[in-house]
N, C-alpha and C. Protein backbone atom coordinates (compact mmCIF):
# COMPACT_ATOMS: atom_id res chain seq x y z
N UNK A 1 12.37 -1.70 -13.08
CA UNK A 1 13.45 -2.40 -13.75
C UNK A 1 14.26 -3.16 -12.71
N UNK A 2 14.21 -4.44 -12.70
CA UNK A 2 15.13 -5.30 -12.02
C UNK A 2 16.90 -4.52 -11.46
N UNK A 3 16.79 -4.99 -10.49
CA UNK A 3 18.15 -4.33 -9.85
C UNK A 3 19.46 -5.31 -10.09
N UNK A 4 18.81 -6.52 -10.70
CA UNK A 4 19.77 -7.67 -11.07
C UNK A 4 19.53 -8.17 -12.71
N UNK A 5 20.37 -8.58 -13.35
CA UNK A 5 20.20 -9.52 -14.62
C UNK A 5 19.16 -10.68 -14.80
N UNK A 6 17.90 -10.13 -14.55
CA UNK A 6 17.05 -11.27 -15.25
C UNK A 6 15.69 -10.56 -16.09
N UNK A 7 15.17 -11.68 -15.99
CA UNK A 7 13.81 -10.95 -16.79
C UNK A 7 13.27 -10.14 -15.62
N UNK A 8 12.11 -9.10 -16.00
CA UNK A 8 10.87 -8.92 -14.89
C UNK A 8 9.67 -9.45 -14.82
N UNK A 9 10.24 -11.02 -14.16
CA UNK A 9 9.02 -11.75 -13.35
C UNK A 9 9.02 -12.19 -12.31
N UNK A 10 7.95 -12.77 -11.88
CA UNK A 10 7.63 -13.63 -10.56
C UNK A 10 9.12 -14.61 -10.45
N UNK A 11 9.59 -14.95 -11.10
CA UNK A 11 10.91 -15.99 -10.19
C UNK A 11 11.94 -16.31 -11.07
N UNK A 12 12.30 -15.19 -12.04
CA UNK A 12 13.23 -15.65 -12.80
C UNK A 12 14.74 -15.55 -12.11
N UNK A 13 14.58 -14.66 -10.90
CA UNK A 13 15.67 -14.24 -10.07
C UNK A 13 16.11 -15.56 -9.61
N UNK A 14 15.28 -16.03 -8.97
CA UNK A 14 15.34 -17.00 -8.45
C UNK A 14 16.42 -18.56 -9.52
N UNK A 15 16.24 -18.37 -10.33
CA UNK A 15 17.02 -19.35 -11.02
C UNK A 15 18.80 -19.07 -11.44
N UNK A 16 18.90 -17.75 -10.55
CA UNK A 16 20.39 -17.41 -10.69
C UNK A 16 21.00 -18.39 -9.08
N UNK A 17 20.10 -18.67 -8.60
CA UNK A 17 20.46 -19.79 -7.42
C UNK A 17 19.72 -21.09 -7.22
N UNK A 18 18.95 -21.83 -7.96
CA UNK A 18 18.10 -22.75 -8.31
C UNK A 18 18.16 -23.54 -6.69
N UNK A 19 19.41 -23.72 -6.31
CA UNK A 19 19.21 -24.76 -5.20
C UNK A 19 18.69 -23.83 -4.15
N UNK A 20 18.80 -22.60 -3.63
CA UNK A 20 18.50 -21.80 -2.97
C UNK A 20 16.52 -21.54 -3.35
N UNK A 21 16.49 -21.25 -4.52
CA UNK A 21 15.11 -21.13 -4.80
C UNK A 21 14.24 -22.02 -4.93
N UNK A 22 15.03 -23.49 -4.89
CA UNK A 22 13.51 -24.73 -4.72
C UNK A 22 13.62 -24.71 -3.02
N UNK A 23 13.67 -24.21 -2.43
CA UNK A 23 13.50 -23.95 -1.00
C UNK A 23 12.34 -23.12 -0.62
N UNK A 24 12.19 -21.90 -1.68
CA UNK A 24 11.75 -20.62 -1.23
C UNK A 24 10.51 -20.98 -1.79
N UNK A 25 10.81 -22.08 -3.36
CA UNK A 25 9.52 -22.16 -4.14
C UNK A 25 8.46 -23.59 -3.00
N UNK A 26 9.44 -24.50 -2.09
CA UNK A 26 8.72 -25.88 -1.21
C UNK A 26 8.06 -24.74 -0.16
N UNK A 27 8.75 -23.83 0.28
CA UNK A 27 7.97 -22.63 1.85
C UNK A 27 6.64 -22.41 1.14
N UNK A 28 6.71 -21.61 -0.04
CA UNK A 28 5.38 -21.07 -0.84
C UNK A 28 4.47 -22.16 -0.87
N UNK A 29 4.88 -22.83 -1.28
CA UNK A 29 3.54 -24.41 -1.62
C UNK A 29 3.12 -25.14 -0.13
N UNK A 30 4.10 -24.55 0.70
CA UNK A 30 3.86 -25.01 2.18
C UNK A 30 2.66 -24.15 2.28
N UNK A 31 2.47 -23.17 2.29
CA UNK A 31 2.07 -22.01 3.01
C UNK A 31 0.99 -21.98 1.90
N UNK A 32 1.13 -22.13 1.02
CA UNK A 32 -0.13 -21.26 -0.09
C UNK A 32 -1.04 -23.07 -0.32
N UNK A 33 -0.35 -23.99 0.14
CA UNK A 33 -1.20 -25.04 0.01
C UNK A 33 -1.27 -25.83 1.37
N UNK A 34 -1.21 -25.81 2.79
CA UNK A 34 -0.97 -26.21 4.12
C UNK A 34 -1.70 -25.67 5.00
N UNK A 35 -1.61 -24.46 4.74
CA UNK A 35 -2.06 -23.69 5.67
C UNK A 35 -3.49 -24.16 6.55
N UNK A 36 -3.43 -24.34 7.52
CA UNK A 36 -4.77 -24.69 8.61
C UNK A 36 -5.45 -23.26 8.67
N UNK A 37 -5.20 -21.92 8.27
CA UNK A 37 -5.70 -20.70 8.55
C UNK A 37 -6.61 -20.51 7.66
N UNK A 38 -8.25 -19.94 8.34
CA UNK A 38 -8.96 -19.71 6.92
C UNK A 38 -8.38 -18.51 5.93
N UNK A 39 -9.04 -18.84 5.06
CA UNK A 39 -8.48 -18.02 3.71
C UNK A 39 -8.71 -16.90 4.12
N UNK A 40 -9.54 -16.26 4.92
CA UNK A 40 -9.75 -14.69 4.88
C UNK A 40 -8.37 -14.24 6.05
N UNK A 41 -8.06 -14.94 6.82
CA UNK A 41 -7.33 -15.06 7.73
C UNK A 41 -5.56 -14.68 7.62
N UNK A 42 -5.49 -15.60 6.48
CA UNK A 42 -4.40 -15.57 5.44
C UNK A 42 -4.39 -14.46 4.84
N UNK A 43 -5.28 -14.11 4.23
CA UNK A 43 -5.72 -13.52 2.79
C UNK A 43 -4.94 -11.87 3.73
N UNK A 44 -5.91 -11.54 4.40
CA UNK A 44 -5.68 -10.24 5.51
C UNK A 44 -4.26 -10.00 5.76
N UNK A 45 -3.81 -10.85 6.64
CA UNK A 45 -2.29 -11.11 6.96
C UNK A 45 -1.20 -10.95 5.69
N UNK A 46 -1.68 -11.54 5.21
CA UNK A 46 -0.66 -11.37 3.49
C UNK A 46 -0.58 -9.94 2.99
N UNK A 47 -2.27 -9.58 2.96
CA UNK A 47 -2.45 -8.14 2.45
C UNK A 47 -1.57 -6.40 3.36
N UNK A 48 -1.73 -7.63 4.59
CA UNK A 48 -1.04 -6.17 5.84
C UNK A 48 0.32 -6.32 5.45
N UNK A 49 1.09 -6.90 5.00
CA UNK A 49 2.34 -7.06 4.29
C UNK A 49 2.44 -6.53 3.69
N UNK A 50 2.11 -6.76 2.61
CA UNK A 50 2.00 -6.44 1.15
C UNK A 50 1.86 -4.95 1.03
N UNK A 51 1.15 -4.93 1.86
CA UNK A 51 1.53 -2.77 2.47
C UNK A 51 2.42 -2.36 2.84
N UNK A 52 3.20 -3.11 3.81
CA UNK A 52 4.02 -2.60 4.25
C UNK A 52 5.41 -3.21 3.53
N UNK A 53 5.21 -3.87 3.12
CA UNK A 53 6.85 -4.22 2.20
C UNK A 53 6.60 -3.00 0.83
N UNK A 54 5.23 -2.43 0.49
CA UNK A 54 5.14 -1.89 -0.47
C UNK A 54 5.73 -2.46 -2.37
N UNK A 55 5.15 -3.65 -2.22
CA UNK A 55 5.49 -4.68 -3.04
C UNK A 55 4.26 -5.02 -3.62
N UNK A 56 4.68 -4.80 -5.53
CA UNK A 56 2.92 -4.05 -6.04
C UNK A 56 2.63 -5.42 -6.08
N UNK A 57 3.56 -6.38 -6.70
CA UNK A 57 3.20 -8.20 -7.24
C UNK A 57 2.77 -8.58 -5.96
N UNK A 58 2.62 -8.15 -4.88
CA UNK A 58 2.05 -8.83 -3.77
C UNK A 58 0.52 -8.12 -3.76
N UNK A 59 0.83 -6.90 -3.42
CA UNK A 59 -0.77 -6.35 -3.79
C UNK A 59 -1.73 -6.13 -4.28
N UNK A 60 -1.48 -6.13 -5.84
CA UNK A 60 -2.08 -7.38 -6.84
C UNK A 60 -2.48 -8.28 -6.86
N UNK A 61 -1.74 -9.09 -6.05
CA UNK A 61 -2.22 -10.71 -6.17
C UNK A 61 -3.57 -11.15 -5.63
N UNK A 62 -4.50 -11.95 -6.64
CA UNK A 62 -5.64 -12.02 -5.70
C UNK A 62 -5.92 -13.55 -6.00
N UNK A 63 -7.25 -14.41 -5.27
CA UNK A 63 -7.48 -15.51 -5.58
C UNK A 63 -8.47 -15.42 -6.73
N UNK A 64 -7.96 -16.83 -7.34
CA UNK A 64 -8.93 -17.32 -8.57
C UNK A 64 -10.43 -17.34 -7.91
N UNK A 65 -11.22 -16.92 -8.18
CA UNK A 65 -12.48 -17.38 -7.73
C UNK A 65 -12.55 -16.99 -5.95
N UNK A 66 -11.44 -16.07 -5.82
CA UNK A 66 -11.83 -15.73 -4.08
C UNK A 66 -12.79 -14.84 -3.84
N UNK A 67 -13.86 -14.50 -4.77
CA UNK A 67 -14.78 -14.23 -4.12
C UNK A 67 -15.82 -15.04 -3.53
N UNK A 68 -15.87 -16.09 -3.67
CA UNK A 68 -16.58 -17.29 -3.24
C UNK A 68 -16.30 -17.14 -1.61
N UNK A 69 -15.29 -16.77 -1.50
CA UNK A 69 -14.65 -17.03 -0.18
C UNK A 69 -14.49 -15.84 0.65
N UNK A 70 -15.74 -14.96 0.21
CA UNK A 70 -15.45 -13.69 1.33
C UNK A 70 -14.18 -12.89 0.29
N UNK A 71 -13.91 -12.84 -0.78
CA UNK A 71 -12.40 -11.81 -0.92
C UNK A 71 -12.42 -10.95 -2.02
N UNK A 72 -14.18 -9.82 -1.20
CA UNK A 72 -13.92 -9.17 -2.27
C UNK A 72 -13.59 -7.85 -2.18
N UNK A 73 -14.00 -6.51 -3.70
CA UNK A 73 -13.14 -5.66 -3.75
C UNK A 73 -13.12 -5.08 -2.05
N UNK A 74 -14.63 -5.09 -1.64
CA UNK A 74 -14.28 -4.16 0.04
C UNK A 74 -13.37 -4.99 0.92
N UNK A 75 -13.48 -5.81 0.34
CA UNK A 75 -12.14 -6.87 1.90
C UNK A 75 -10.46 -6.25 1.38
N UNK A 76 -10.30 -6.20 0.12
CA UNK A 76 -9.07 -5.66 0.51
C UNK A 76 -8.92 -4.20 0.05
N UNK A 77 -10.15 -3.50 -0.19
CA UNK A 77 -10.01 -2.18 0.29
C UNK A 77 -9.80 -1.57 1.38
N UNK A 78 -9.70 -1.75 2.08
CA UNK A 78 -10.34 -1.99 3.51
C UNK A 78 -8.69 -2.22 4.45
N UNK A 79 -7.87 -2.73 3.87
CA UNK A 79 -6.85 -3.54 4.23
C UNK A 79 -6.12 -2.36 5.31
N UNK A 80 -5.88 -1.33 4.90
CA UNK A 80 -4.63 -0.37 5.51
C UNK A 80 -5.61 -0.01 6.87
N UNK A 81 -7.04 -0.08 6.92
CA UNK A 81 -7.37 0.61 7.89
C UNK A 81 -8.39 -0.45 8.50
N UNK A 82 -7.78 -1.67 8.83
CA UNK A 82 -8.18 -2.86 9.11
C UNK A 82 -8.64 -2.46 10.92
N UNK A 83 -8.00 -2.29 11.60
CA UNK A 83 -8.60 -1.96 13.08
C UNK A 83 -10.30 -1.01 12.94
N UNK A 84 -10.78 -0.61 12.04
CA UNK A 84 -11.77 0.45 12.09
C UNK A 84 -12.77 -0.30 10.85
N UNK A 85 -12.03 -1.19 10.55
CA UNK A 85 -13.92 -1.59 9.55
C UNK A 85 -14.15 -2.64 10.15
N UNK A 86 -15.32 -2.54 10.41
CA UNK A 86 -16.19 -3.86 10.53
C UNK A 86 -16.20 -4.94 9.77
N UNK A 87 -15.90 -5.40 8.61
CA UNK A 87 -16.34 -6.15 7.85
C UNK A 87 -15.43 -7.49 8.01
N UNK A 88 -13.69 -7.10 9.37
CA UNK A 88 -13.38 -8.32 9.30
C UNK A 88 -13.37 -8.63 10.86
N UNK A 89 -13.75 -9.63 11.32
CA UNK A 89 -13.81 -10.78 12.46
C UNK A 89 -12.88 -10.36 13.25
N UNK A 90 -12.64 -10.70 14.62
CA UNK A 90 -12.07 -10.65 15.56
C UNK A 90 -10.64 -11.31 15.16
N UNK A 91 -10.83 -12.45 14.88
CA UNK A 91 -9.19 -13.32 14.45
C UNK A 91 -9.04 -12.65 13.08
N UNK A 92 -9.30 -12.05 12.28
CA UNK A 92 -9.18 -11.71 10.76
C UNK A 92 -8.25 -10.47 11.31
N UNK A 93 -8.75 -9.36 12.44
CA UNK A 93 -8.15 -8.66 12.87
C UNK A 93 -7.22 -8.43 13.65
N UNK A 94 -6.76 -9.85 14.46
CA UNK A 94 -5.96 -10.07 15.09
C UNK A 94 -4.75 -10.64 14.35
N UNK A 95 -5.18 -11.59 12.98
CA UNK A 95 -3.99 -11.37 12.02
C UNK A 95 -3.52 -10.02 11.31
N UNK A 96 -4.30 -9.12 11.40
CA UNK A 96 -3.70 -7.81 11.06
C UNK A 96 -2.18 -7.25 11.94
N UNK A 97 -3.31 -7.59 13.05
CA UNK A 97 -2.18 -7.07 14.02
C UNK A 97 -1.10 -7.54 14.11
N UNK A 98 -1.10 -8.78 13.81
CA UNK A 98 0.07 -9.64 13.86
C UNK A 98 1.20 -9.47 12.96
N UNK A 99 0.68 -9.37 11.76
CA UNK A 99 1.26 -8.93 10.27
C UNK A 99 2.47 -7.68 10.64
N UNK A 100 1.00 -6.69 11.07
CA UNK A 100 1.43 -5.34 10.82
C UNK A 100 2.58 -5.16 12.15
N UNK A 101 2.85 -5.81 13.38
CA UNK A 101 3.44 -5.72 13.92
C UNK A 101 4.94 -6.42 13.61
N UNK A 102 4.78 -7.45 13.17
CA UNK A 102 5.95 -8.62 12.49
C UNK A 102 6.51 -7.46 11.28
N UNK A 103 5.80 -6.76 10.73
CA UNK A 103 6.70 -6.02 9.60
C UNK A 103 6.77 -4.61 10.20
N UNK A 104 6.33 -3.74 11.26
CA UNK A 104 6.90 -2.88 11.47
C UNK A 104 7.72 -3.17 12.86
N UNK A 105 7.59 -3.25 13.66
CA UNK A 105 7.84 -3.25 15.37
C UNK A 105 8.18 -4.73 15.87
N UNK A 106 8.84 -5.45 15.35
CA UNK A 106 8.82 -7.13 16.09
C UNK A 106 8.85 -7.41 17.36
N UNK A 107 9.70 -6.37 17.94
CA UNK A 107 10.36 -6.30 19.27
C UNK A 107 9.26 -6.12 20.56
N UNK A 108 8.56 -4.78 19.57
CA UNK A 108 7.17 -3.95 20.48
C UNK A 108 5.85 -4.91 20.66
N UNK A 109 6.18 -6.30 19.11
CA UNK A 109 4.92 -7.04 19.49
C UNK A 109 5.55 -8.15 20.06
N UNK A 110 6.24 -8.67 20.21
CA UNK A 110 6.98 -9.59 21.24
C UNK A 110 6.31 -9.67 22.78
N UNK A 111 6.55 -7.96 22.92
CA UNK A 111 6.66 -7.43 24.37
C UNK A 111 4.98 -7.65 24.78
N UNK A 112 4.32 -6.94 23.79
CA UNK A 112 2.82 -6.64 23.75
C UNK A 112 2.12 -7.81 24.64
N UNK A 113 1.99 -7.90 25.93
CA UNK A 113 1.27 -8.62 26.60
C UNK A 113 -0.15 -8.81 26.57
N UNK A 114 -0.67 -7.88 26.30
CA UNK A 114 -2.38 -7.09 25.84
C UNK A 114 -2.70 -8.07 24.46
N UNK A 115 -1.82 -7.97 23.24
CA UNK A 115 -2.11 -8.54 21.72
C UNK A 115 -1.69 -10.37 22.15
N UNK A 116 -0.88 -10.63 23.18
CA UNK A 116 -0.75 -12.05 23.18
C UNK A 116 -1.93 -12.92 24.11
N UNK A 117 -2.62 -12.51 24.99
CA UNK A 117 -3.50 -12.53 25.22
C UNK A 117 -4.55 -13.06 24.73
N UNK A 118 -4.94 -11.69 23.88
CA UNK A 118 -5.89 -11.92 22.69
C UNK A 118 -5.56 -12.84 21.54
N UNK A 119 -4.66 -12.94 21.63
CA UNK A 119 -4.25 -13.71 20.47
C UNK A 119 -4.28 -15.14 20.50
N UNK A 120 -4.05 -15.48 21.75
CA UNK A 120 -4.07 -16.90 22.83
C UNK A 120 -5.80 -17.54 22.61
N UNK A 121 -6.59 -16.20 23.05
CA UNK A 121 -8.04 -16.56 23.13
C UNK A 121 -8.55 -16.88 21.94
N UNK A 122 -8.38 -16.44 21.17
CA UNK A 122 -8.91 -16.91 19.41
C UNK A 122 -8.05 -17.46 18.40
N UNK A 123 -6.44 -18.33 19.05
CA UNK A 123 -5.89 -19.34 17.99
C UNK A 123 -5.17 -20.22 18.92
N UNK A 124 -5.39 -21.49 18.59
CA UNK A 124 -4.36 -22.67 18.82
C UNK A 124 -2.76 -21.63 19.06
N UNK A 125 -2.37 -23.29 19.61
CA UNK A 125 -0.50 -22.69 19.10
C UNK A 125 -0.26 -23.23 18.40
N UNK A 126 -0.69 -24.06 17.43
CA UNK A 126 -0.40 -24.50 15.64
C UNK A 126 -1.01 -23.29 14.63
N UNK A 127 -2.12 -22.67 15.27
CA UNK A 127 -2.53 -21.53 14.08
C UNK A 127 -1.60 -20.66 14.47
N UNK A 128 -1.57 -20.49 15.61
CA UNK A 128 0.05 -18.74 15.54
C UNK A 128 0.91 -19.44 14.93
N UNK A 129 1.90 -20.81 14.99
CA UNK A 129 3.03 -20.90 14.10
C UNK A 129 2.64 -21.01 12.65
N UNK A 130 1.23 -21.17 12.55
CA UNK A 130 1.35 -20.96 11.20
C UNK A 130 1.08 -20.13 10.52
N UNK A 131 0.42 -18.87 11.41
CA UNK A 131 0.25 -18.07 10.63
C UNK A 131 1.62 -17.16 10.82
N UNK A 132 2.82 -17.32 12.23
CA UNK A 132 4.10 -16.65 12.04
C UNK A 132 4.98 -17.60 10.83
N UNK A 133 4.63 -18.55 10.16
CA UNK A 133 5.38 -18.96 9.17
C UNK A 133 4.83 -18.03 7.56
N UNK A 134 3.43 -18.47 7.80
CA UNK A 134 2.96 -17.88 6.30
C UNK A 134 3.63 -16.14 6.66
N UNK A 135 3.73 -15.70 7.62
CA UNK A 135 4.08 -14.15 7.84
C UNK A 135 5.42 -13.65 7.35
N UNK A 136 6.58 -14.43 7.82
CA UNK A 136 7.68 -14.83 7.80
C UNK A 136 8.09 -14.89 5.90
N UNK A 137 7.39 -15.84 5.37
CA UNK A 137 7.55 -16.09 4.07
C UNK A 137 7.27 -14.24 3.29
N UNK A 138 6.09 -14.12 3.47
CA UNK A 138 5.56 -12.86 2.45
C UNK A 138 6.43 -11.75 3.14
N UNK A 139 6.74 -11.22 4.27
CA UNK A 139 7.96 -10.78 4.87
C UNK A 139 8.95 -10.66 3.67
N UNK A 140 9.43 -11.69 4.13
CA UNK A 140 11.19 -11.92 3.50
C UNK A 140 10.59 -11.67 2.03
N UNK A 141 9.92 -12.86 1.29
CA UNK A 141 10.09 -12.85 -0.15
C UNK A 141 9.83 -11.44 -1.05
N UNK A 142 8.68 -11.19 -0.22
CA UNK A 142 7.93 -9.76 -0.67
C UNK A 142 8.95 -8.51 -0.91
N UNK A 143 10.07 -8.41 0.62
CA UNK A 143 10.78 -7.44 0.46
C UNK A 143 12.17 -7.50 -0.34
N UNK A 144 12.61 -8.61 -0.53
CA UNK A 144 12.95 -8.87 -1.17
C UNK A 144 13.11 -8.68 -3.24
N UNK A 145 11.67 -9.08 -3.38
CA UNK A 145 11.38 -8.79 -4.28
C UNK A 145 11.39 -7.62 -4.83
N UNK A 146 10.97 -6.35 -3.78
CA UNK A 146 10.42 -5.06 -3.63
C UNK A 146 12.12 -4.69 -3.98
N UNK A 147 12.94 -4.84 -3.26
CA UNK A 147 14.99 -4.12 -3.12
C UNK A 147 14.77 -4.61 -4.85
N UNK A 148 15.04 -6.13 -4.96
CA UNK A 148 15.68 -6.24 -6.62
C UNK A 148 14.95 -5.81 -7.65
N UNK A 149 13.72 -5.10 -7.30
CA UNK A 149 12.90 -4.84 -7.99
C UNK A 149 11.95 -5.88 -9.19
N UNK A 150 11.87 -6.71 -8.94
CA UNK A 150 11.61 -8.08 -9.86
C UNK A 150 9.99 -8.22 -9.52
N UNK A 151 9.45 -8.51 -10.91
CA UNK A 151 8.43 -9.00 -10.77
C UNK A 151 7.35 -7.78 -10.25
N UNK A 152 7.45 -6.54 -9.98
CA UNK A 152 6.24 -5.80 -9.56
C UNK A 152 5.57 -5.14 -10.42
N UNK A 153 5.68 -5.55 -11.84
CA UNK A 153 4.92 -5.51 -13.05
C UNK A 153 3.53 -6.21 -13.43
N UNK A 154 4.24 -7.70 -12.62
CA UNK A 154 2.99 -8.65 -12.91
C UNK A 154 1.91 -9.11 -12.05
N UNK A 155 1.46 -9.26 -12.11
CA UNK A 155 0.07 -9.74 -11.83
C UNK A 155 -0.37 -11.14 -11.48
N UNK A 156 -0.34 -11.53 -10.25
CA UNK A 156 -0.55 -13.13 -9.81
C UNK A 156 -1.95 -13.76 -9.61
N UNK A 157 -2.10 -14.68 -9.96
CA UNK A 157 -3.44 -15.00 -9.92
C UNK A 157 -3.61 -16.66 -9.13
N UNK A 158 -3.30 -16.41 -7.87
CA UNK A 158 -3.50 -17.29 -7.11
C UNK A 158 -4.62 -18.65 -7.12
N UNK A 159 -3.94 -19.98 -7.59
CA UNK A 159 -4.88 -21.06 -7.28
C UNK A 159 -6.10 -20.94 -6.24
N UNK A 160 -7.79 -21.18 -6.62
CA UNK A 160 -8.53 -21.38 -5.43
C UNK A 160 -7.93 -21.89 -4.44
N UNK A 161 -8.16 -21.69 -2.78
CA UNK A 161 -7.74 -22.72 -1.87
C UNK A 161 -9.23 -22.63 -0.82
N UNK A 162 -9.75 -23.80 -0.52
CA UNK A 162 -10.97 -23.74 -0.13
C UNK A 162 -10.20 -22.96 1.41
N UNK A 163 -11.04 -22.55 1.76
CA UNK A 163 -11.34 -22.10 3.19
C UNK A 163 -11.19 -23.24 4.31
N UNK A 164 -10.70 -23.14 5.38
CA UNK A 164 -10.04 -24.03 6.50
C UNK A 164 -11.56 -24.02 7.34
């Protein structure tokens, strides 16, 4: 049950500040339609969130037709214990790390000389800012969502986005 006066959905909160929320709704369309990161890349990173904000409308959410694209039930089964399965890539796992560090420890992965490294060797410095932007967004909005309680009823069904 919503912790504020609106319905329980995806963005009705959002229209108790409209000028504030076509901001939050231009970041999303940045990120869910911009993104240079492949979809599994994204997809991972979003999902290591989505754990840790413990935000069901995020964990739910899957792509239209993302199984085409590598996204299926074992890819995000798989999600919480991402360092130990095989099934995702070196950079797929290095956005884990990234995720999971940005939402628990910011400070500890800042410091992490070892994860920047690695992180250097398998992305541009346009794919780290973009994948610390898409991070940043599901972050904030996710937990967000998760405090006012809004929207973790429903069920999102994400536009295809081809693979980068």
């Amino acid at each position: 049950m919503p912790r504020i006066d609106v319905p329980d959905d995806l963005g009705s909160w959002m229209g108790l500040r409209p000028e504030l929320g076509a901001g939050l709704a231009a970041l999303s369309e940045a990120v869910y339609g911009k993104s240079i990161l492949p979809l599994r890349v994204q997809e991972l990173a979003r999902m290591r969130i989505a754990l840790a904000n413990e935000c069901e409308v995020c964990r739910k959410a899957r792509y239209d037709g993302g199984t085409v694209e590598g996204l299926d039930e074992a890819f995000y089964t798989h999600v919480a214990d991402w360092r130990g399965w095989s099934g995702y890539s070196a950079r797929e796992k290095l956005a884990a790390e990234y995720a999971e560090g940005l939402a628990s420890d910011h400070l500890a992965l800042r410091e992490d000389g070892d994860f920047w490294q690695r992180l250097r060797r398998h992305y541009s410095d346009a794919e780290i800012v973009d994948l610390a932007i898409c991070c940043s967004l599901w972050l904030g909005a996710g937990r967000t969502m998760r405090v006012l309680d809004v929207g973790q009823t429903c069920a999102l069904v994400m536009p295809r986005r081809q693979a980068q």
